[in-house]
PDB file of N, CA and C in Angstrom:
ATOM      1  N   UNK A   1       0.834  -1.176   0.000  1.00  0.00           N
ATOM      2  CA  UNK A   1       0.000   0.000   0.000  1.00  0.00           C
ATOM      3  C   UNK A   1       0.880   1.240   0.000  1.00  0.00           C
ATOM      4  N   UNK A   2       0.598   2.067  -1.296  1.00  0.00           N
ATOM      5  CA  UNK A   2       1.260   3.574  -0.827  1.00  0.00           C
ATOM      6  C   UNK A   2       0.460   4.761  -0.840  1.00  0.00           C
ATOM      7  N   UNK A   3       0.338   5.268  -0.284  1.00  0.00           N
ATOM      8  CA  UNK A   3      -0.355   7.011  -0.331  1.00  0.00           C
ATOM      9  C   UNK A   3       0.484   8.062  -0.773  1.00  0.00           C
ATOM     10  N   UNK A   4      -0.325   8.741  -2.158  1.00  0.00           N
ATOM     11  CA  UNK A   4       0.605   9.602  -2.613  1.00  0.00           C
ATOM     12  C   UNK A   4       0.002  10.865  -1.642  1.00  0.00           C
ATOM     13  N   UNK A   5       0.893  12.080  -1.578  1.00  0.00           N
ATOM     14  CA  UNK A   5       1.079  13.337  -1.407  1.00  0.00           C
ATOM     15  C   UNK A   5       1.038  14.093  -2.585  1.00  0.00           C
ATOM     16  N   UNK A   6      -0.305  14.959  -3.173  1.00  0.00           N
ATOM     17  CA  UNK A   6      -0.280  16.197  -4.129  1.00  0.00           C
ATOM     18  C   UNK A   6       0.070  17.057  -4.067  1.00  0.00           C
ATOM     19  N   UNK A   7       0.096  18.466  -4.596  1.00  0.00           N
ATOM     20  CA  UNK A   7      -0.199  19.661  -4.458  1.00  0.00           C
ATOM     21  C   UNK A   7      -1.445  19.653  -6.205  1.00  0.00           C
ATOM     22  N   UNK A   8      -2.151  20.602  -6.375  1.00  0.00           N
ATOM     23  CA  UNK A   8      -2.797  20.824  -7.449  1.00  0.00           C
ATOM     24  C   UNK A   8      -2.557  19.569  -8.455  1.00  0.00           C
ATOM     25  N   UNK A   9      -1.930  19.303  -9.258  1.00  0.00           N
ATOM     26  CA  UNK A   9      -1.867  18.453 -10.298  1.00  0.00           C
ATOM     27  C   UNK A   9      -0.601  17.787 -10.398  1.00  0.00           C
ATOM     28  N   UNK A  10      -0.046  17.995  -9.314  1.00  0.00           N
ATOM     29  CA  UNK A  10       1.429  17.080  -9.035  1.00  0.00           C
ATOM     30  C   UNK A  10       1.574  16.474  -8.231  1.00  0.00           C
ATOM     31  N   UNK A  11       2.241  15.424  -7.999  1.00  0.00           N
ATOM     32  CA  UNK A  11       2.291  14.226  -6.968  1.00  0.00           C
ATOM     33  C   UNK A  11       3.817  14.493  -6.404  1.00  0.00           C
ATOM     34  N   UNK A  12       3.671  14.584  -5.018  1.00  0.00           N
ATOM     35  CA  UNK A  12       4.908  15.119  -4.576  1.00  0.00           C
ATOM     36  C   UNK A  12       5.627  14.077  -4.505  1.00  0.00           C
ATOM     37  N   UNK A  13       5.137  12.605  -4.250  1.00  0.00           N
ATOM     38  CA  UNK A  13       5.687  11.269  -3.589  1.00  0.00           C
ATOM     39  C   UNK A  13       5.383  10.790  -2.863  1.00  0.00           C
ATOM     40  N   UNK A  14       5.181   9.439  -2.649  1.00  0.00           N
ATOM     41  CA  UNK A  14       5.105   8.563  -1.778  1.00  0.00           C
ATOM     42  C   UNK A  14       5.208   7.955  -0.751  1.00  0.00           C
ATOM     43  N   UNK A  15       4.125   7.681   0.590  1.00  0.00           N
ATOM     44  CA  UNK A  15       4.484   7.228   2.046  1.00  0.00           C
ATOM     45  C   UNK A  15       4.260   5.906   1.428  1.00  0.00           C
ATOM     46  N   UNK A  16       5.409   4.971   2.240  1.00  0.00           N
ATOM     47  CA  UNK A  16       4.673   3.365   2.588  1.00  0.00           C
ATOM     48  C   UNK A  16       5.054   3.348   4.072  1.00  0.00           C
ATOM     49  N   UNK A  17       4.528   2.234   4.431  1.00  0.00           N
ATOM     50  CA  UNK A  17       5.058   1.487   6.007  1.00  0.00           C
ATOM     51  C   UNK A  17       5.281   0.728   5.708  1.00  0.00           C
ATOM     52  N   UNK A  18       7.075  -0.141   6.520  1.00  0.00           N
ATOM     53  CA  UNK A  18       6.923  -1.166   6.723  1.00  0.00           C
ATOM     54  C   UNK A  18       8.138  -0.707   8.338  1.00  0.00           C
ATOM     55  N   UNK A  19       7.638  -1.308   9.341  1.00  0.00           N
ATOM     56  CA  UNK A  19       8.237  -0.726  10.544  1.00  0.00           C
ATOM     57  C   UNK A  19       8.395   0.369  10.615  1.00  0.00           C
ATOM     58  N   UNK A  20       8.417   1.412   9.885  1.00  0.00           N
ATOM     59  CA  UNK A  20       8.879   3.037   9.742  1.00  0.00           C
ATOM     60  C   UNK A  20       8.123   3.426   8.890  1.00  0.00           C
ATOM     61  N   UNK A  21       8.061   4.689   8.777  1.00  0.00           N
ATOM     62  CA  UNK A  21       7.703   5.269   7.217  1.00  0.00           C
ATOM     63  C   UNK A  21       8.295   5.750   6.353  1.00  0.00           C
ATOM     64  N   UNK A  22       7.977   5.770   4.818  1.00  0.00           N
ATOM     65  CA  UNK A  22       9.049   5.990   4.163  1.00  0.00           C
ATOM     66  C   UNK A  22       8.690   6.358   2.884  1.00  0.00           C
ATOM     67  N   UNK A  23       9.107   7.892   2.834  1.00  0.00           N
ATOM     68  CA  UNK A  23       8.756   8.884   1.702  1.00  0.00           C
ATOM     69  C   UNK A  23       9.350   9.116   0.877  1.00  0.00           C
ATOM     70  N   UNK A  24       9.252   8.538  -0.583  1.00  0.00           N
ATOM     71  CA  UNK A  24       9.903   8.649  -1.904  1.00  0.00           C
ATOM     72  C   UNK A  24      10.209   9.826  -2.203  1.00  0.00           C
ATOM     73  N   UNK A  25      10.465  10.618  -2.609  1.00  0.00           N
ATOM     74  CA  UNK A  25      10.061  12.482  -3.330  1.00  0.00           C
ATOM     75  C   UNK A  25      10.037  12.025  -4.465  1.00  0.00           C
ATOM     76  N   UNK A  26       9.010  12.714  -5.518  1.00  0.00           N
ATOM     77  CA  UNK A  26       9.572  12.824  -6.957  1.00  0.00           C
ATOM     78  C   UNK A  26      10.227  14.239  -7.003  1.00  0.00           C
ATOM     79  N   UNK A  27      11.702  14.216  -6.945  1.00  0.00           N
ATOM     80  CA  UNK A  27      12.231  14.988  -7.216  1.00  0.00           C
ATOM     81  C   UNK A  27      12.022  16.441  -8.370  1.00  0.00           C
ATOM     82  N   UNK A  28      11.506  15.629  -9.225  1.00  0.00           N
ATOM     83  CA  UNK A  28      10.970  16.847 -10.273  1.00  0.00           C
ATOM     84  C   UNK A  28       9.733  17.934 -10.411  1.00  0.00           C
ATOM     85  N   UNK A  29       8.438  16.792 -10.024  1.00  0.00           N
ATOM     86  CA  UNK A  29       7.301  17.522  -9.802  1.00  0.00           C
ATOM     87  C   UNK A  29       7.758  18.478  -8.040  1.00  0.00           C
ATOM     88  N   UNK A  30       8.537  18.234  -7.316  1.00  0.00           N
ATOM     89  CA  UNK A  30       9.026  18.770  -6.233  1.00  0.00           C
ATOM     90  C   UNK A  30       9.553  20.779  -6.377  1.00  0.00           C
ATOM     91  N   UNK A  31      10.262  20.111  -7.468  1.00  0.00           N
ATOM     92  CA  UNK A  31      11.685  21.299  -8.080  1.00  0.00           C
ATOM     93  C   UNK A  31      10.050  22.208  -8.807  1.00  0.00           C
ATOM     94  N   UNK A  32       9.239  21.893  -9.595  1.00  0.00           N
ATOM     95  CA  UNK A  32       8.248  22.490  -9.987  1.00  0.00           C
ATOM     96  C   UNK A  32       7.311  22.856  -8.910  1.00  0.00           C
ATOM     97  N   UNK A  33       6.690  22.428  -8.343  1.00  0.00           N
ATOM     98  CA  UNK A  33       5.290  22.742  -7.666  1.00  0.00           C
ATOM     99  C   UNK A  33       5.991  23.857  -6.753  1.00  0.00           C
ATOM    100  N   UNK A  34       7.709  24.161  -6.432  1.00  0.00           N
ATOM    101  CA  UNK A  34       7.861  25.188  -5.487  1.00  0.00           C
ATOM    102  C   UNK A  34       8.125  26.258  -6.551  1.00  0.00           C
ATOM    103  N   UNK A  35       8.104  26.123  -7.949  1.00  0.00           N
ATOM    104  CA  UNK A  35       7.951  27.280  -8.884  1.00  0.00           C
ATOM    105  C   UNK A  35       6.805  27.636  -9.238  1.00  0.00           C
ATOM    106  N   UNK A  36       5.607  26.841  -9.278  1.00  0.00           N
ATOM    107  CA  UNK A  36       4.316  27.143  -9.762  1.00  0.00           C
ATOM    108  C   UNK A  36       3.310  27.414  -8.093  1.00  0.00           C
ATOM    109  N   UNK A  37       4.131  26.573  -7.032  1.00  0.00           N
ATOM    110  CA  UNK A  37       3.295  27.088  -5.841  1.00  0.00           C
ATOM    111  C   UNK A  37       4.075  27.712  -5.000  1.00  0.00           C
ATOM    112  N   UNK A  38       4.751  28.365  -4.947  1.00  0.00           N
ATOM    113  CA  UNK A  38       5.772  28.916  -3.929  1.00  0.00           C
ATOM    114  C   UNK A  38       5.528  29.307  -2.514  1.00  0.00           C
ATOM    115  N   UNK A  39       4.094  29.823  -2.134  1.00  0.00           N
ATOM    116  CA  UNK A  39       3.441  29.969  -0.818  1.00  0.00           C
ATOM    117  C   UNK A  39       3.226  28.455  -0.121  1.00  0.00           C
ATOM    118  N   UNK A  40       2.561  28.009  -1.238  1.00  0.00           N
ATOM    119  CA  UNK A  40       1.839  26.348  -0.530  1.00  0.00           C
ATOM    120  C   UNK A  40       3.188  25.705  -0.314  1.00  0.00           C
ATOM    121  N   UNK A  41       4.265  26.241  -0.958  1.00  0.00           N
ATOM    122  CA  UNK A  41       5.255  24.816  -0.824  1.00  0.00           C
ATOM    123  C   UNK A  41       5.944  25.492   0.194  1.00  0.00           C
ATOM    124  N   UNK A  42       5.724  26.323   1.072  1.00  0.00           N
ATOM    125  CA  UNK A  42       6.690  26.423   2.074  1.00  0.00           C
ATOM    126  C   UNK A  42       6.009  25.795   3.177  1.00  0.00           C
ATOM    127  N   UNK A  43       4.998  25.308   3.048  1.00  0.00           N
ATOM    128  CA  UNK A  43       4.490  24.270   4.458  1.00  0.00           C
ATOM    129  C   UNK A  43       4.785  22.967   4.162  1.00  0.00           C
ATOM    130  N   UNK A  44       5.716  22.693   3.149  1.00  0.00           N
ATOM    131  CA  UNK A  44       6.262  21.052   3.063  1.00  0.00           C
ATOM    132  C   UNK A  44       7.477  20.542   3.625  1.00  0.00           C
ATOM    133  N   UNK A  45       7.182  20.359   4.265  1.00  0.00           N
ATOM    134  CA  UNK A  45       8.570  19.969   5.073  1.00  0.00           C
ATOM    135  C   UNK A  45       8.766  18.205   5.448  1.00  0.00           C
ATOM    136  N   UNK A  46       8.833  17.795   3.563  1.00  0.00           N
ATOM    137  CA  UNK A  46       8.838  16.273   3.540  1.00  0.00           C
ATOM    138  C   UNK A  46      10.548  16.169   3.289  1.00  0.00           C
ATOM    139  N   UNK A  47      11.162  15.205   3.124  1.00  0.00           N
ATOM    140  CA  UNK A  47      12.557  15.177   1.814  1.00  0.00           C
ATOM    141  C   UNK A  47      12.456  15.765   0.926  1.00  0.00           C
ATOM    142  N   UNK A  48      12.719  16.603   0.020  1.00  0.00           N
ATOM    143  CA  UNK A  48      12.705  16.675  -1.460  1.00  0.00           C
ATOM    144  C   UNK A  48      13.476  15.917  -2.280  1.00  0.00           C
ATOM    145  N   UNK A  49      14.201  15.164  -1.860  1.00  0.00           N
ATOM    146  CA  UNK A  49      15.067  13.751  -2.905  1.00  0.00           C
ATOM    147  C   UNK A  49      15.193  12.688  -2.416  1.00  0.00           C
ATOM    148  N   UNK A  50      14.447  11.430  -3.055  1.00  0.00           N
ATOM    149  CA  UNK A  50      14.921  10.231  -2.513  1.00  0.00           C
ATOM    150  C   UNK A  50      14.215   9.818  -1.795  1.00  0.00           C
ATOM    151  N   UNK A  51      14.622   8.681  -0.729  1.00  0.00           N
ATOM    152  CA  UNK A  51      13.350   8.155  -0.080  1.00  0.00           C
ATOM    153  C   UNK A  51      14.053   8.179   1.915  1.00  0.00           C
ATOM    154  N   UNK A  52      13.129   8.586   2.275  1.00  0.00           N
ATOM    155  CA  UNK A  52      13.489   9.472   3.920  1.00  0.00           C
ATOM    156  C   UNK A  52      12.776   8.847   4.448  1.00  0.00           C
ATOM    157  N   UNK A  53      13.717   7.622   5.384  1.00  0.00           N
ATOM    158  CA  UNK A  53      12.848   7.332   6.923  1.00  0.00           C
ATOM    159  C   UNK A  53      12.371   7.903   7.806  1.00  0.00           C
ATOM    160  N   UNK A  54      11.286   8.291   8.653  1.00  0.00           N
ATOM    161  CA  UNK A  54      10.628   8.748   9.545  1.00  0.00           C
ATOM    162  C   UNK A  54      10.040   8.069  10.314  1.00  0.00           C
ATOM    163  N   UNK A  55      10.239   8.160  11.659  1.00  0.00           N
ATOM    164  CA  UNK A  55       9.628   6.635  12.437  1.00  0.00           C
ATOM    165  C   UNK A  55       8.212   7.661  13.139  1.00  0.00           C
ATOM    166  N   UNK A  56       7.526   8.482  13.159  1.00  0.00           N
ATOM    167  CA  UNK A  56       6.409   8.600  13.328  1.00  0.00           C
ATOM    168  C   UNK A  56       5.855   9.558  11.559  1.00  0.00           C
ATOM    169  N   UNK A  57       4.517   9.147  12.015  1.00  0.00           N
ATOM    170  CA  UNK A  57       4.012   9.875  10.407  1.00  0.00           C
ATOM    171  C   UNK A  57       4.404  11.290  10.242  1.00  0.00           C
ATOM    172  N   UNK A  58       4.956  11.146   8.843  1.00  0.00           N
ATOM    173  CA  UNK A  58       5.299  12.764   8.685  1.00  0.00           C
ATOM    174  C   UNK A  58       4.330  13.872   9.005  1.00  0.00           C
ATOM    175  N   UNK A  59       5.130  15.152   8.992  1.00  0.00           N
ATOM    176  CA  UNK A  59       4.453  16.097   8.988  1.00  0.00           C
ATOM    177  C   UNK A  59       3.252  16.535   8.095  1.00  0.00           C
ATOM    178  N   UNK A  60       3.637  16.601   7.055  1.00  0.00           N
ATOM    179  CA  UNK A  60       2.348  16.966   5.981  1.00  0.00           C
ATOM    180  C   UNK A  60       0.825  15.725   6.041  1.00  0.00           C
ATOM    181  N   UNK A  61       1.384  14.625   6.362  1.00  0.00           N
ATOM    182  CA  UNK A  61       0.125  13.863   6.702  1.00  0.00           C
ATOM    183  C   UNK A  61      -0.663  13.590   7.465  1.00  0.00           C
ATOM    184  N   UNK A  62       0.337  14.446   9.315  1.00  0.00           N
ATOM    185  CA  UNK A  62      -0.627  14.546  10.559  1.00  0.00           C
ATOM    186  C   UNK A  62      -1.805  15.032  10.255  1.00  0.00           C
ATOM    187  N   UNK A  63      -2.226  15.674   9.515  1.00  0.00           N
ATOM    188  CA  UNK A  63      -3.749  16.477   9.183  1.00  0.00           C
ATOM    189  C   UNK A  63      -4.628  15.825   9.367  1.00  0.00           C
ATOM    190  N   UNK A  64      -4.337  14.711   8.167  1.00  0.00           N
ATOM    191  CA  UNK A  64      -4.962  13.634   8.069  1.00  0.00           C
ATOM    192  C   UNK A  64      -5.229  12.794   8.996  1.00  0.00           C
ATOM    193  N   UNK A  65      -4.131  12.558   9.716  1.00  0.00           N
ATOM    194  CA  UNK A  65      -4.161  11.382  10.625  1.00  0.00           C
ATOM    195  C   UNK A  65      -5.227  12.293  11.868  1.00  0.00           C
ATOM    196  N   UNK A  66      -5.060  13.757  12.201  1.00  0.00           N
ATOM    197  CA  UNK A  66      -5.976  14.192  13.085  1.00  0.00           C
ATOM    198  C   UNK A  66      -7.443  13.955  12.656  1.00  0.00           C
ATOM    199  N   UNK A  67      -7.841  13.769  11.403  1.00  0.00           N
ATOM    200  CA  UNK A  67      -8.982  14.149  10.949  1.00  0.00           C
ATOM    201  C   UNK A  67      -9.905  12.895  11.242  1.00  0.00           C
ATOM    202  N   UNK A  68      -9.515  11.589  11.624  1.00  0.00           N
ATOM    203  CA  UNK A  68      -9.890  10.512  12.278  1.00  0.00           C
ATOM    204  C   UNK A  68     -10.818  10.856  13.575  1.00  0.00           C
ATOM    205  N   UNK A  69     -10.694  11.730  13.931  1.00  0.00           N
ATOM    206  CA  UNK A  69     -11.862  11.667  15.367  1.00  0.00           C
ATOM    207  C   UNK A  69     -12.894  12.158  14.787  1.00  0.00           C
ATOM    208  N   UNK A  70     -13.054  12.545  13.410  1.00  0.00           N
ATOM    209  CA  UNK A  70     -14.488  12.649  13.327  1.00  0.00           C
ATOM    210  C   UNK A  70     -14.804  11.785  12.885  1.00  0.00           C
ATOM    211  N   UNK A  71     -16.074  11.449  13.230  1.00  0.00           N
ATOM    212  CA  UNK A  71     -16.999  10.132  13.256  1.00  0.00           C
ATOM    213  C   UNK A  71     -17.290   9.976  11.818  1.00  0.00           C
ATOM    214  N   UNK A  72     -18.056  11.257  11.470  1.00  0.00           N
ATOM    215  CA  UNK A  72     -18.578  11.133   9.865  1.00  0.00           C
ATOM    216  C   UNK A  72     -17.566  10.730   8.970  1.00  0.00           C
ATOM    217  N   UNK A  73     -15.818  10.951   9.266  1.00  0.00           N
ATOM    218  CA  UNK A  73     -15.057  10.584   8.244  1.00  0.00           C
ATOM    219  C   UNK A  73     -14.790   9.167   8.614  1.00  0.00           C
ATOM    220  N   UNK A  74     -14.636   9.045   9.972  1.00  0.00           N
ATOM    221  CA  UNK A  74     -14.185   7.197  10.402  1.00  0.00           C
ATOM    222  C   UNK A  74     -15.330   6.029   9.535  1.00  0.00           C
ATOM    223  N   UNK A  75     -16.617   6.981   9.323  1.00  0.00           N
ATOM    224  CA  UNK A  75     -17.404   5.685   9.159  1.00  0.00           C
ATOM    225  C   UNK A  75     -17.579   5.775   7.166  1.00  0.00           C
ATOM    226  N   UNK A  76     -17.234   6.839   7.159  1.00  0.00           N
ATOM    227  CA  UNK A  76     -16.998   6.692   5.064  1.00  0.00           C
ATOM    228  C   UNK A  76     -15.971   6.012   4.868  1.00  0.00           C
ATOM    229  N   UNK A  77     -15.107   6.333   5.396  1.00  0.00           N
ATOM    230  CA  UNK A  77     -13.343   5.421   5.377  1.00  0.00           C
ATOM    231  C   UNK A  77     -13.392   4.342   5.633  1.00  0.00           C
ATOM    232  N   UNK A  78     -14.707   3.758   6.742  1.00  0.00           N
ATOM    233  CA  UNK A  78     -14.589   2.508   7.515  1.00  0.00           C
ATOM    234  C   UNK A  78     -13.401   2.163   8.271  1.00  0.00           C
ATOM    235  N   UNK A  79     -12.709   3.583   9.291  1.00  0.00           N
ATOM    236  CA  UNK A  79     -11.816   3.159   9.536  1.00  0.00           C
ATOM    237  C   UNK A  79     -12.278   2.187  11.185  1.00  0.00           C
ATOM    238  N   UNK A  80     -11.462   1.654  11.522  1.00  0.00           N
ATOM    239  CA  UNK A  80     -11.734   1.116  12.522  1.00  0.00           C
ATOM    240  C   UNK A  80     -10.944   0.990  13.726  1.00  0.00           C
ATOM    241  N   UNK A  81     -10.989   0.996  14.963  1.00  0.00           N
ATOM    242  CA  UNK A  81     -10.160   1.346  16.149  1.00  0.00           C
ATOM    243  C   UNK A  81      -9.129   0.607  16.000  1.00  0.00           C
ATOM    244  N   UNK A  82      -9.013  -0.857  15.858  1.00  0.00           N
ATOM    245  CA  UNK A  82      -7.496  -1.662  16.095  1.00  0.00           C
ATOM    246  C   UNK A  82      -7.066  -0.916  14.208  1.00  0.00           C
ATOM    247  N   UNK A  83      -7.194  -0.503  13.799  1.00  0.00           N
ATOM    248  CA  UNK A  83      -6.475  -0.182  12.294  1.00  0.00           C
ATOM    249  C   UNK A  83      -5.425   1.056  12.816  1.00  0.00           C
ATOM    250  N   UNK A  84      -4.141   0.114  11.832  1.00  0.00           N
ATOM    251  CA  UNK A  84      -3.199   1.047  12.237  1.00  0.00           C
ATOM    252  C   UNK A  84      -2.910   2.801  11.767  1.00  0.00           C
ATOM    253  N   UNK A  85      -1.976   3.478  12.600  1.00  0.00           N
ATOM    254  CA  UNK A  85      -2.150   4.817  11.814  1.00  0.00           C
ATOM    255  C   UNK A  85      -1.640   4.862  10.235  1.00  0.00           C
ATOM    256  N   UNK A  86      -1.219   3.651   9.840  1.00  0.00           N
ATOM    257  CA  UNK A  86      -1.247   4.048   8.051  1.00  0.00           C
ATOM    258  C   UNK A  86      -2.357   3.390   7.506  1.00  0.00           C
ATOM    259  N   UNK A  87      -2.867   2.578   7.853  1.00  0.00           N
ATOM    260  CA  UNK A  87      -3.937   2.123   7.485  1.00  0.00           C
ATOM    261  C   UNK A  87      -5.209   3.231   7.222  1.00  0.00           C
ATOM    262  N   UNK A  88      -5.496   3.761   8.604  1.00  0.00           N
ATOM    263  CA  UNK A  88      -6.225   5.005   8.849  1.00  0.00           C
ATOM    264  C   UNK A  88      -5.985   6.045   7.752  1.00  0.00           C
ATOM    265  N   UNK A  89      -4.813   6.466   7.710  1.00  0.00           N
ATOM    266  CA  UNK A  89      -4.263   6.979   6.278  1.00  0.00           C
ATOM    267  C   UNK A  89      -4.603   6.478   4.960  1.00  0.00           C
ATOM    268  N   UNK A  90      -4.475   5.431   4.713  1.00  0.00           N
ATOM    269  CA  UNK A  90      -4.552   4.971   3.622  1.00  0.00           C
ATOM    270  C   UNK A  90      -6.103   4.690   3.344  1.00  0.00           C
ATOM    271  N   UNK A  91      -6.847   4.283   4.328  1.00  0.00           N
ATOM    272  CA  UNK A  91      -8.495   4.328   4.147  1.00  0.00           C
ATOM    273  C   UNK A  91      -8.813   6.259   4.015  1.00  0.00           C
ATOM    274  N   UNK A  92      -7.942   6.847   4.310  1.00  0.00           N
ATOM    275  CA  UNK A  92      -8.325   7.964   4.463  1.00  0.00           C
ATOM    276  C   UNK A  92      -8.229   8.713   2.766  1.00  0.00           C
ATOM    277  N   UNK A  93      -7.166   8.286   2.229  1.00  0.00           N
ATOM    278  CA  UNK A  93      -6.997   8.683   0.791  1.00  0.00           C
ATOM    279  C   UNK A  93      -7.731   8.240  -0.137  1.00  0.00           C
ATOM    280  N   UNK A  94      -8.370   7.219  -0.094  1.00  0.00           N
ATOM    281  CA  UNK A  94      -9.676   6.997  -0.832  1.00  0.00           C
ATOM    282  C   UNK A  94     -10.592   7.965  -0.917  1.00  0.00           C
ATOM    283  N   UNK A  95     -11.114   8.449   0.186  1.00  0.00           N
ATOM    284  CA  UNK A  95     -11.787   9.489  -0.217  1.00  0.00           C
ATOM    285  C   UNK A  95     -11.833  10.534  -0.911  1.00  0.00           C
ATOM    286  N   UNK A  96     -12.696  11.198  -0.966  1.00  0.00           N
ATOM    287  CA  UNK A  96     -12.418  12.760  -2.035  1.00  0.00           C
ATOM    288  C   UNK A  96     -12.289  13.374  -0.809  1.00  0.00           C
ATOM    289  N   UNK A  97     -11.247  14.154  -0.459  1.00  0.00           N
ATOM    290  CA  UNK A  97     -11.100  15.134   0.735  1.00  0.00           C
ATOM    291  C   UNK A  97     -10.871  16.896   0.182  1.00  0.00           C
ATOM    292  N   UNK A  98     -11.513  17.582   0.336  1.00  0.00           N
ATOM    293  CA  UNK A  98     -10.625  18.868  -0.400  1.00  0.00           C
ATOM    294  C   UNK A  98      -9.242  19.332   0.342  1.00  0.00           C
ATOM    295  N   UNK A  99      -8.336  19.197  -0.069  1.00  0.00           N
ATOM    296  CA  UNK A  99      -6.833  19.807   0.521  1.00  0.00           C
ATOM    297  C   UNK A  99      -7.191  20.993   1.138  1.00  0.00           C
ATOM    298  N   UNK A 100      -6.171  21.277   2.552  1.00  0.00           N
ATOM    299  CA  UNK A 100      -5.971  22.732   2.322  1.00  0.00           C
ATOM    300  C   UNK A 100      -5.007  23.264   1.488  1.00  0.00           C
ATOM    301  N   UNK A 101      -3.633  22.318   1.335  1.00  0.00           N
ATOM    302  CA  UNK A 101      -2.561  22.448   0.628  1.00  0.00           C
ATOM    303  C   UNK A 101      -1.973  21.343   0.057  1.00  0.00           C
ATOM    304  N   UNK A 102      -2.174  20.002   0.728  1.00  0.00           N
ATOM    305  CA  UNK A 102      -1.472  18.992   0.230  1.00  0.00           C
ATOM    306  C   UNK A 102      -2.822  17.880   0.317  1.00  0.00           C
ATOM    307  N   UNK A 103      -2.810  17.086  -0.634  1.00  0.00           N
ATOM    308  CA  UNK A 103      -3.838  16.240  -0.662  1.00  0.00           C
ATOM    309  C   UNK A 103      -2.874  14.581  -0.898  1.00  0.00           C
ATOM    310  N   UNK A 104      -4.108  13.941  -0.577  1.00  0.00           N
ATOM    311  CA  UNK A 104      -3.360  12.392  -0.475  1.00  0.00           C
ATOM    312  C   UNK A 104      -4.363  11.552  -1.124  1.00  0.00           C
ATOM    313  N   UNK A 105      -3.607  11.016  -1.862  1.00  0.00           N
ATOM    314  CA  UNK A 105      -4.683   9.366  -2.496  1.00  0.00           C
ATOM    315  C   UNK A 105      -4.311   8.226  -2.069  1.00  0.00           C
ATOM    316  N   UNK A 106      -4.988   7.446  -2.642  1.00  0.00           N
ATOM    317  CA  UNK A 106      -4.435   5.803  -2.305  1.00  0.00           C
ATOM    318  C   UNK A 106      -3.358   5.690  -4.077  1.00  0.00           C
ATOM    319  N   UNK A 107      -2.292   4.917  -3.957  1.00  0.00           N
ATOM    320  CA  UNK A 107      -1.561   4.842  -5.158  1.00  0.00           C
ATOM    321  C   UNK A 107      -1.336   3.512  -5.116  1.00  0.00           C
TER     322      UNK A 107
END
């Protein structure tokens, strides 16, 4: 399972889990989206190259992971209490969510 990270029409890169987390960058759509978004991209504070261990969920995806206590989203997601926090994530990117700045799918 991976969850991508957007901005508008670019995919910043990729979380997976496996014991850790671990964020691909696409380096290029990266080098762009801070030329075409330059405000939005100063709240990214993922890697921009390569793939970066993080042993709790990154920053740009806590949003998400907060957005779990609401009920109305736990029960569209079907997330469920023993489901882990990428799981929760990853049921969470299925949905249509509107970004404030960075949006996430299932990939």
């Amino acid at each position: 399972m991976k969850i991508a990270l957007y901005i508008k029409e670019l995919t910043l890169g990729y979380l997976e889990y496996n014991n850790n987390y671990y964020f691909t960058a696409d380096e290029s759509n990266i080098q762009v989206a801070f030329k075409k978004y330059p405000i939005d991209m100063m709240l990214f504070s993922l890697n921009k190259a390569q793939t970066k261990e993080y042993k709790y969920v990154p920053q740009n995806f806590l949003q998400y992971l907060e957005a779990t206590a609401r009920e109305d989203l736990r029960l569209k997601a079907d997330i469920k209490d023993e489901d882990s926090e990428f799981v929760k994530l990853y049921k969470l990117a299925g949905l249509k969510i509107c970004p404030e700045n960075f949006g996430i799918r299932q990939a």
